[in-house]
C-alpha atoms as a PDB file:
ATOM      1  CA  UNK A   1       6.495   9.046 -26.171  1.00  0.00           C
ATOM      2  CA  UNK A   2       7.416   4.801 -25.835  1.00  0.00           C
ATOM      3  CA  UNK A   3       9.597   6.197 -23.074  1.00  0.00           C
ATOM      4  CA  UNK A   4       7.322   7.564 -20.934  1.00  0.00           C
ATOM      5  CA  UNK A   5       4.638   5.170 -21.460  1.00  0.00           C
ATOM      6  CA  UNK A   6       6.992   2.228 -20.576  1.00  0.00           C
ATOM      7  CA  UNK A   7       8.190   4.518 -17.080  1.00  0.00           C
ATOM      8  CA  UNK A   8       4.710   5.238 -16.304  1.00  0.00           C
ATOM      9  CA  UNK A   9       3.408   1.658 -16.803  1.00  0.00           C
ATOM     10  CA  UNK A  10       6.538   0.515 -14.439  1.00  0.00           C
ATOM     11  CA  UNK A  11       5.542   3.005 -12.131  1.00  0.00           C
ATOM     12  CA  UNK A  12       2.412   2.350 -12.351  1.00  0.00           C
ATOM     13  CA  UNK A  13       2.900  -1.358 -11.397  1.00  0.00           C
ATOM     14  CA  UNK A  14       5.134  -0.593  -8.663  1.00  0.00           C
ATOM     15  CA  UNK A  15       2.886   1.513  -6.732  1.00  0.00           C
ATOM     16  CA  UNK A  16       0.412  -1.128  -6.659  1.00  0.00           C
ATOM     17  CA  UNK A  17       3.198  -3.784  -5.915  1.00  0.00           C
ATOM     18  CA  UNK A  18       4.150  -1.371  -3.094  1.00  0.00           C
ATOM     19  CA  UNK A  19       0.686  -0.661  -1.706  1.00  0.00           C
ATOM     20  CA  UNK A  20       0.039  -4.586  -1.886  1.00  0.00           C
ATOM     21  CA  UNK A  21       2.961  -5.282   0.236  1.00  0.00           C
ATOM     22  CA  UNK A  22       2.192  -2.851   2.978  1.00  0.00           C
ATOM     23  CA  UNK A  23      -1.360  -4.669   2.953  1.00  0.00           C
ATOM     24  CA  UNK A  24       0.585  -7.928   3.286  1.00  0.00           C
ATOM     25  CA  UNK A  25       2.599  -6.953   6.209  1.00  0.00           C
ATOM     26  CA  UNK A  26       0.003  -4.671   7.751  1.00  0.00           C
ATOM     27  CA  UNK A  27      -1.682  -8.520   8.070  1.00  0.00           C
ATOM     28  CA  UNK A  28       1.212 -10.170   8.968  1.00  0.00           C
ATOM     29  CA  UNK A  29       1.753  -7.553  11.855  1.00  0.00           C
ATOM     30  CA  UNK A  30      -2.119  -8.349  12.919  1.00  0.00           C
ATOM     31  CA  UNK A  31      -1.509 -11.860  12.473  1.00  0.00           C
ATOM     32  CA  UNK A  32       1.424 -11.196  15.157  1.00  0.00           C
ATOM     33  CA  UNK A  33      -0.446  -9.626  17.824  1.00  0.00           C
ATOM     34  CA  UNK A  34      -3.707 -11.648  17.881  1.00  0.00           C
ATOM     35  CA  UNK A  35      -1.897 -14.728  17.533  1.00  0.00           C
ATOM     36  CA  UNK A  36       1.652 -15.006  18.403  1.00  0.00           C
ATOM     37  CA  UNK A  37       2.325 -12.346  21.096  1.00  0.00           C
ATOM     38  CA  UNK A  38      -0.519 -13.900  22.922  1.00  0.00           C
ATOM     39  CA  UNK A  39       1.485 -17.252  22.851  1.00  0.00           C
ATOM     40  CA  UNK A  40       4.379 -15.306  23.921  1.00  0.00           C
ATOM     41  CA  UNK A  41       2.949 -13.842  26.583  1.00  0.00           C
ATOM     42  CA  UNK A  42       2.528 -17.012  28.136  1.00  0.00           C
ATOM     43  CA  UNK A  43       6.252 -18.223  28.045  1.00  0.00           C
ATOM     44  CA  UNK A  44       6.610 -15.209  29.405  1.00  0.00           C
ATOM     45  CA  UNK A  45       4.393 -15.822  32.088  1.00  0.00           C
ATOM     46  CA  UNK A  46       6.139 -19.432  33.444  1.00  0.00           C
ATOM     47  CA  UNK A  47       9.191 -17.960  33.049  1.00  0.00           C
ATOM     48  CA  UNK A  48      10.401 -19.967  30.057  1.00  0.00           C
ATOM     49  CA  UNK A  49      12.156 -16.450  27.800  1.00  0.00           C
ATOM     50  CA  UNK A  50      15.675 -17.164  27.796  1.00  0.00           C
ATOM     51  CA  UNK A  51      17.511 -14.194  27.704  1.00  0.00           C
ATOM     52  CA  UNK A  52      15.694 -11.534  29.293  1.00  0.00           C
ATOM     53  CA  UNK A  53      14.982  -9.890  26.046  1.00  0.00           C
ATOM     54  CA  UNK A  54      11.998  -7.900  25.568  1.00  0.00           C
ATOM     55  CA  UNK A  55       9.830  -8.722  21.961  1.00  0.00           C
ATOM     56  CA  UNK A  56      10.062  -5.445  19.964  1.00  0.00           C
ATOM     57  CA  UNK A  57       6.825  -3.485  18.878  1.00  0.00           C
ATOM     58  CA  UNK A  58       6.075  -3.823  15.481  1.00  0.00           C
ATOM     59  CA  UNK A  59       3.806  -1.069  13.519  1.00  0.00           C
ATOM     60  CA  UNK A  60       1.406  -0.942  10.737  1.00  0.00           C
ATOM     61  CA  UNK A  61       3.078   1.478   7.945  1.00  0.00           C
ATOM     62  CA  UNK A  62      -0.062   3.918   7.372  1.00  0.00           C
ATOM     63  CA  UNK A  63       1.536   5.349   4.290  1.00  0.00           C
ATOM     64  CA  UNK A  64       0.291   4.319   0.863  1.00  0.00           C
ATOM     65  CA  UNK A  65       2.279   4.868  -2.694  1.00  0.00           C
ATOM     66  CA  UNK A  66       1.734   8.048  -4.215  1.00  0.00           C
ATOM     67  CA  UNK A  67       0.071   7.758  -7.640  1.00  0.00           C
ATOM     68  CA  UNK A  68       0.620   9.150 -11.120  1.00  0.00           C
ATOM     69  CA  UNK A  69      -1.869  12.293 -11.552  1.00  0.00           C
ATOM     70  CA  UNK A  70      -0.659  14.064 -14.497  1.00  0.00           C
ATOM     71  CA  UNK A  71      -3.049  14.789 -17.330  1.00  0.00           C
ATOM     72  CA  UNK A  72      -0.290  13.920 -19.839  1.00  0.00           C
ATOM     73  CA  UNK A  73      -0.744  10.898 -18.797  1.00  0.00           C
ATOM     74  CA  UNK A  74      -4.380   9.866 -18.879  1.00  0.00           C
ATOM     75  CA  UNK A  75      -5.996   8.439 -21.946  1.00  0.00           C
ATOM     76  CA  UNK A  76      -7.549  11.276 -24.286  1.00  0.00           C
ATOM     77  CA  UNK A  77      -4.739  13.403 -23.749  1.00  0.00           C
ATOM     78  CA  UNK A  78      -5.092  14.612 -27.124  1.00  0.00           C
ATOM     79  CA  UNK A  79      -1.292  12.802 -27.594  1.00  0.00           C
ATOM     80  CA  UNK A  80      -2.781   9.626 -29.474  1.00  0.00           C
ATOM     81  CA  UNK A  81      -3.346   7.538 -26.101  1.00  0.00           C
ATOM     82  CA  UNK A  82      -1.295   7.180 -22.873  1.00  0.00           C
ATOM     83  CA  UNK A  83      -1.468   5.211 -19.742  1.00  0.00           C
ATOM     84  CA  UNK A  84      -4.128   5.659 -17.631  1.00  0.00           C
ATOM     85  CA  UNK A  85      -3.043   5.405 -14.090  1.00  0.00           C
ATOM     86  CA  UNK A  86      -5.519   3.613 -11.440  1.00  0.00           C
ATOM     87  CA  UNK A  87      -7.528   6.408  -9.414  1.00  0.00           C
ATOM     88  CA  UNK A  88      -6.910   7.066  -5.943  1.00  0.00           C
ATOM     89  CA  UNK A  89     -10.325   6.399  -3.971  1.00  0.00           C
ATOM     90  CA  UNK A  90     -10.530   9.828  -3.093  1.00  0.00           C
ATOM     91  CA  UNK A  91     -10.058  10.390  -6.741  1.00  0.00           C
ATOM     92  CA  UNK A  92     -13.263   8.538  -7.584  1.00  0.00           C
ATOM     93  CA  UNK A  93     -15.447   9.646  -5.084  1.00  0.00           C
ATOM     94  CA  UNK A  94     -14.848  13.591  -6.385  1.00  0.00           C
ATOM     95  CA  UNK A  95     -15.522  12.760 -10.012  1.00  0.00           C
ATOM     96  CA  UNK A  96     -18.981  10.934  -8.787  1.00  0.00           C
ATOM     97  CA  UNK A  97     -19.420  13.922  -7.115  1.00  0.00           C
ATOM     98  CA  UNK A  98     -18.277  16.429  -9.772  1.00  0.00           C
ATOM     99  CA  UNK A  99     -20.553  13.885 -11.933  1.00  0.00           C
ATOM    100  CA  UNK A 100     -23.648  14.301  -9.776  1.00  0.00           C
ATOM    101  CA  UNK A 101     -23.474  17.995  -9.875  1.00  0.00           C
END
């Protein structure tokens, strides 16, 4: 049972880790167009790219890390405990809703 709280807890951690680092370059990208590309567009303009070469297109990953849903694994599993994994948002808005009903 230590082994599969330790796994989930890593697991845990690293979907967060990974979400929070396709926020950080989903800003970064942002960051790119509104301010950089616009600066670029300029050299561009006077004729100052050496090269020829075109700046690639960069786009926002859309994708989020899949979280930990099993019931095994949520506290008052009956098992003495257990990690309980962040909810989705989806997640929370159907138990206000299942809660409401």
């Amino acid at each position: 049972h230590g082994r599969l709280v330790k796994l989930s807890t890593l697991l845990s951690t690293l979907g967060t880790r990974l979400n929070s680092t396709v926020r950080a370059y989903n800003e970064a990208v942002g960051s790119y167009e509104a301010r950089v590309l616009p600066a670029a567009r300029r050299f561009e303009d006077h004729g100052s790219v050496a090269g020829g070469r075109e700046l690639p297109e960069l786009e926002p990953v859309t994708l989020n890390a899949r979280s930990v849903h099993a019931p095994e694994l949520t506290a008052g599993d009956g098992l003495g405990g257990g990690v309980t994994a962040k909810p989705e948002p989806e997640q929370l808005v159907m138990r206000r809703l299942r809660a409401a009903e």
